[in-house]
Protein backbone atom coordinates (compact mmCIF):
# COMPACT_ATOMS: atom_id res chain seq x y z
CA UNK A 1 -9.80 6.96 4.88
CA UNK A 2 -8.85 9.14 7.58
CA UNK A 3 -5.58 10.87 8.06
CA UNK A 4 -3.34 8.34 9.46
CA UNK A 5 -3.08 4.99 8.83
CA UNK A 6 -2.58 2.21 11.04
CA UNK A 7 0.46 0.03 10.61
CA UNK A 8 -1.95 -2.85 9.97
CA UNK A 9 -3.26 -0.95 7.29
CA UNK A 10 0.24 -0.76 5.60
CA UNK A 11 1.58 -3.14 2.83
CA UNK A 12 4.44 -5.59 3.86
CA UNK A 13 7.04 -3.78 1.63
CA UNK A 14 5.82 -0.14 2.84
CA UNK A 15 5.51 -1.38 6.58
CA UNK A 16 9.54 -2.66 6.21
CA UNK A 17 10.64 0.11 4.69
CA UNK A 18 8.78 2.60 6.97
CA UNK A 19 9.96 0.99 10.44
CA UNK A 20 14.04 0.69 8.12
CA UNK A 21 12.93 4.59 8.14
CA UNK A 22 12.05 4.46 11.64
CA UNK A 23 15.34 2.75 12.96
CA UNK A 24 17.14 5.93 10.72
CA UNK A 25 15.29 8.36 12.39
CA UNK A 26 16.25 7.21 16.15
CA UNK A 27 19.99 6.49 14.59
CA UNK A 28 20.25 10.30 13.61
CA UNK A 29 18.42 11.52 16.89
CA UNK A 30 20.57 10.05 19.04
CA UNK A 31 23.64 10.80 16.76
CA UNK A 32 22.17 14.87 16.14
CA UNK A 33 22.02 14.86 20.58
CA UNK A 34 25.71 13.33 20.61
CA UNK A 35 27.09 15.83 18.45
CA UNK A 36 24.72 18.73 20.32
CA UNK A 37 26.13 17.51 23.61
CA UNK A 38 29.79 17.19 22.44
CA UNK A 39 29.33 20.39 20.66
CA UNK A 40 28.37 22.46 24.59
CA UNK A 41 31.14 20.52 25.72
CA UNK A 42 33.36 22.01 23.54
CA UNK A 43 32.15 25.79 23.99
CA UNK A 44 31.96 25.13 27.71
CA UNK A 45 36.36 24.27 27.53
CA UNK A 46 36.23 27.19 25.29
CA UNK A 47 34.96 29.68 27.52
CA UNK A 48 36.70 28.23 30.34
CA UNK A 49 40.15 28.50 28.26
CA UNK A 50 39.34 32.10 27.44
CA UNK A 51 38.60 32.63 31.03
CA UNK A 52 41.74 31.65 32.74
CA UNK A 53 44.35 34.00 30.75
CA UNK A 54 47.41 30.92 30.46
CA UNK A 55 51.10 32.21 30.09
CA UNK A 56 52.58 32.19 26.54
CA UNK A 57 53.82 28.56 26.85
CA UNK A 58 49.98 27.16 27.76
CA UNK A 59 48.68 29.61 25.61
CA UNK A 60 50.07 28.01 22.49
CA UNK A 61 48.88 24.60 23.74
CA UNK A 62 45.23 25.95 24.61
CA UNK A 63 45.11 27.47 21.03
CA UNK A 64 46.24 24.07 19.20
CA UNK A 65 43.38 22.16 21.30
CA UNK A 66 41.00 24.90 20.38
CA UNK A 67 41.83 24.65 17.02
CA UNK A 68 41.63 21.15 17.35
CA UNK A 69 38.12 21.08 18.81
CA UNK A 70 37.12 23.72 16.30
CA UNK A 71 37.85 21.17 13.26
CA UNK A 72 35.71 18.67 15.11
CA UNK A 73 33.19 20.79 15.47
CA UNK A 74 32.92 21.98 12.08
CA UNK A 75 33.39 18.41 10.90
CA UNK A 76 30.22 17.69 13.38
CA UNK A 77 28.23 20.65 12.11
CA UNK A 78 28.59 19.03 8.93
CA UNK A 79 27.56 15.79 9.96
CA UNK A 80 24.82 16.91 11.21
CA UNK A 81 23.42 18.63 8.27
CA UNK A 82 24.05 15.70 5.86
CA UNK A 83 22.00 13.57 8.95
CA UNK A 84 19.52 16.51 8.71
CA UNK A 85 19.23 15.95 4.89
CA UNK A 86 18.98 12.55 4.98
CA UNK A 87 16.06 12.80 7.58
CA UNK A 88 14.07 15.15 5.49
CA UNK A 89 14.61 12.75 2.52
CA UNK A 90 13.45 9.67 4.52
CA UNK A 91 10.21 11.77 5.68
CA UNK A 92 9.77 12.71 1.53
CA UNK A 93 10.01 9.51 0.20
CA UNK A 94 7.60 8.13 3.47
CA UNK A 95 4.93 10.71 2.50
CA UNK A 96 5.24 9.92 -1.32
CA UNK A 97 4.40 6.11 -0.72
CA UNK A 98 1.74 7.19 1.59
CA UNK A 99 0.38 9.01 -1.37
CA UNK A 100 0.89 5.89 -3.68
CA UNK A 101 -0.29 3.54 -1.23
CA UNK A 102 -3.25 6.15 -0.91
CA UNK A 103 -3.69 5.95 -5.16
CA UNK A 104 -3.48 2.18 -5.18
CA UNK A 105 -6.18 1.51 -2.79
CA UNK A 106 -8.66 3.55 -4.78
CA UNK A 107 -7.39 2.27 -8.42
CA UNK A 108 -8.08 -1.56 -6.04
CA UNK A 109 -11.65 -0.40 -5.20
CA UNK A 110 -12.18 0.05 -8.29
CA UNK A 111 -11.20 -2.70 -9.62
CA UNK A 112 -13.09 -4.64 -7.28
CA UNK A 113 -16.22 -2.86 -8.22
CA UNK A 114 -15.64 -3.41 -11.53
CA UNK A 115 -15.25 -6.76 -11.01
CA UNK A 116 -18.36 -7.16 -8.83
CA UNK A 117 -20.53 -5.33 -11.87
CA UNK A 118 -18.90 -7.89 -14.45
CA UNK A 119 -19.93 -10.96 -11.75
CA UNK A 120 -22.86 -9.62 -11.54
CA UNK A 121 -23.81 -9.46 -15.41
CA UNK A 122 -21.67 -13.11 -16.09
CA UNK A 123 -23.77 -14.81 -13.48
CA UNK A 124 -27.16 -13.28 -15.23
CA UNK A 125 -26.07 -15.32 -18.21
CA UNK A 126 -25.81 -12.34 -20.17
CA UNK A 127 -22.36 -11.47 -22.02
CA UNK A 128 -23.27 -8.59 -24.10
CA UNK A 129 -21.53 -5.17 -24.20
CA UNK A 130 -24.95 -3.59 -24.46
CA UNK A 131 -26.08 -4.75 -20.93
CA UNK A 132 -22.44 -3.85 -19.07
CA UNK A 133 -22.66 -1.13 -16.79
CA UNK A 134 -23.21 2.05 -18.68
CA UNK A 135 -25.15 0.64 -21.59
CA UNK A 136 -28.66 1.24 -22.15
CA UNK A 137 -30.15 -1.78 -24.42
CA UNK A 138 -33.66 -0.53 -26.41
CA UNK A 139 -36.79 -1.95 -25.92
CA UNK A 140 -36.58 -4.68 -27.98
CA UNK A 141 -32.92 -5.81 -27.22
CA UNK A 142 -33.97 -5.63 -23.59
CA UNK A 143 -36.96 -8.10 -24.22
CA UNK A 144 -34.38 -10.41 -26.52
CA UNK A 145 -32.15 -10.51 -23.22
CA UNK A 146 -34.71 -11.03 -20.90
CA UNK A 147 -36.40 -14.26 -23.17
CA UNK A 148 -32.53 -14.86 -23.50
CA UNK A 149 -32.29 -15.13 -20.24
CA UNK A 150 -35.25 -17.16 -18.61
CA UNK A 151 -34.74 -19.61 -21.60
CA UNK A 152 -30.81 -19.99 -20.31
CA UNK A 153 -32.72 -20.53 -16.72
CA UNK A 154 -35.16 -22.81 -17.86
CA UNK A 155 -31.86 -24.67 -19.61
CA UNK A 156 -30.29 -24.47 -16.02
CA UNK A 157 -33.27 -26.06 -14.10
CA UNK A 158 -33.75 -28.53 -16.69
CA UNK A 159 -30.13 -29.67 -16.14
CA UNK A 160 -29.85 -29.87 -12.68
CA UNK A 161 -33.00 -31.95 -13.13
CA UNK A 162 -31.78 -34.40 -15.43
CA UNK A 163 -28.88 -35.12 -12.81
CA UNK A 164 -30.92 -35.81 -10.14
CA UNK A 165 -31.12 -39.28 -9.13
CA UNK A 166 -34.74 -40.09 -9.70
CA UNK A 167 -34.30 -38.84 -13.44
CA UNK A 168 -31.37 -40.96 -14.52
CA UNK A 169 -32.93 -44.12 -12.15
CA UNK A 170 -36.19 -43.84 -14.69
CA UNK A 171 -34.42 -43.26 -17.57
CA UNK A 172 -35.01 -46.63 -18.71
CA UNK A 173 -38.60 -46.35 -18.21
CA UNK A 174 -38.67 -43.33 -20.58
CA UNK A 175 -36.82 -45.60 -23.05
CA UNK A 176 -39.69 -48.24 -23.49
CA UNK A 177 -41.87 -45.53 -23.37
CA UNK A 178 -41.11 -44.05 -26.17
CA UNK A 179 -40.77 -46.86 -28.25
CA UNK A 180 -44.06 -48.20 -27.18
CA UNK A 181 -45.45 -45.03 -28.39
CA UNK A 182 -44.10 -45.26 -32.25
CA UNK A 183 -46.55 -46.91 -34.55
């Protein structure tokens, strides 16, 4: 598995909360730039007010908007750090469900592996703990299975024979046969 992961790659549930994630991200971008911009702005008056030395009576009103735009800026810079936060939370919990997505895919290969072995041994006709992967049968248990297992074949073959069409159409022949053949 390489680094990244596609988004086809992703679960349903993952995908939809990774592009919710997404949507957050762009929603605190363009909120961080508002606040960035609005934040210049407001250094920009403030030079400019510090600039043009005012009389006493603007002087008073230049210091109650700076004081003003202060507040909002400190209630911005605050913002923005819970935004910040909340953005390096959203890029936590994203990397921890990469990492559980990550774990979950292996524990499923395994699984599926585990399954294929078990197939593998059901379809040989053979249901025995000493044959599942990992068990070594002796010598003679091996030769047990393996009689075991043509005579299950031979059982097999024998069956699909007697439902073929020819077998159950001379049926009745077999029937007078064998009564023609007791003394």
């Amino acid at each position: 598995m390489g680094a990244f992961m596609s988004d086809t790659d992703i679960p349903g549930r993952v995908q939809a909360e990774l592009t919710r994630l997404r949507a957050e991200r762009q929603v605190f971008t363009a909120e961080q730039d508002r606040l960035k911009a609005k934040l210049a702005d407001t250094e920009h008056e403030l030079r400019e007010a510090t600039a043009a030395a005012p009389d006493e009576g603007e002087s008073a009103a230049v210091n109650q908007k700076l004081a003003s735009q202060q507040e909002e800026l400190d209630v911005a810079k605050a913002r923005l750090q819970a935004l910040e936060a909340e953005v390096l939370l959203a890029h936590q919990q994203r990397d921890s469900l990469r990492a559980e997505l990550k774990t979950c895919r292996e524990e499923r290969d395994k699984l599926r592996l585990a399954l294929l072995d078990a197939e593998l041994v059901v379809s040989a006709g053979v249901v025995d703990a000493d044959v599942l992967p990992g068990g070594e049968p002796s010598a003679d248990r091996q030769r047990l299975l393996n009689a075991e297992r043509l005579a299950a074949e031979m059982a097999r073959e024998l069956d699909a024979t007697r439902r073929t069409v020819s077998w159950r159409v001379t049926a009745p022949l077999r029937v007078v046969r064998k009564k023609m053949d007791r003394p």
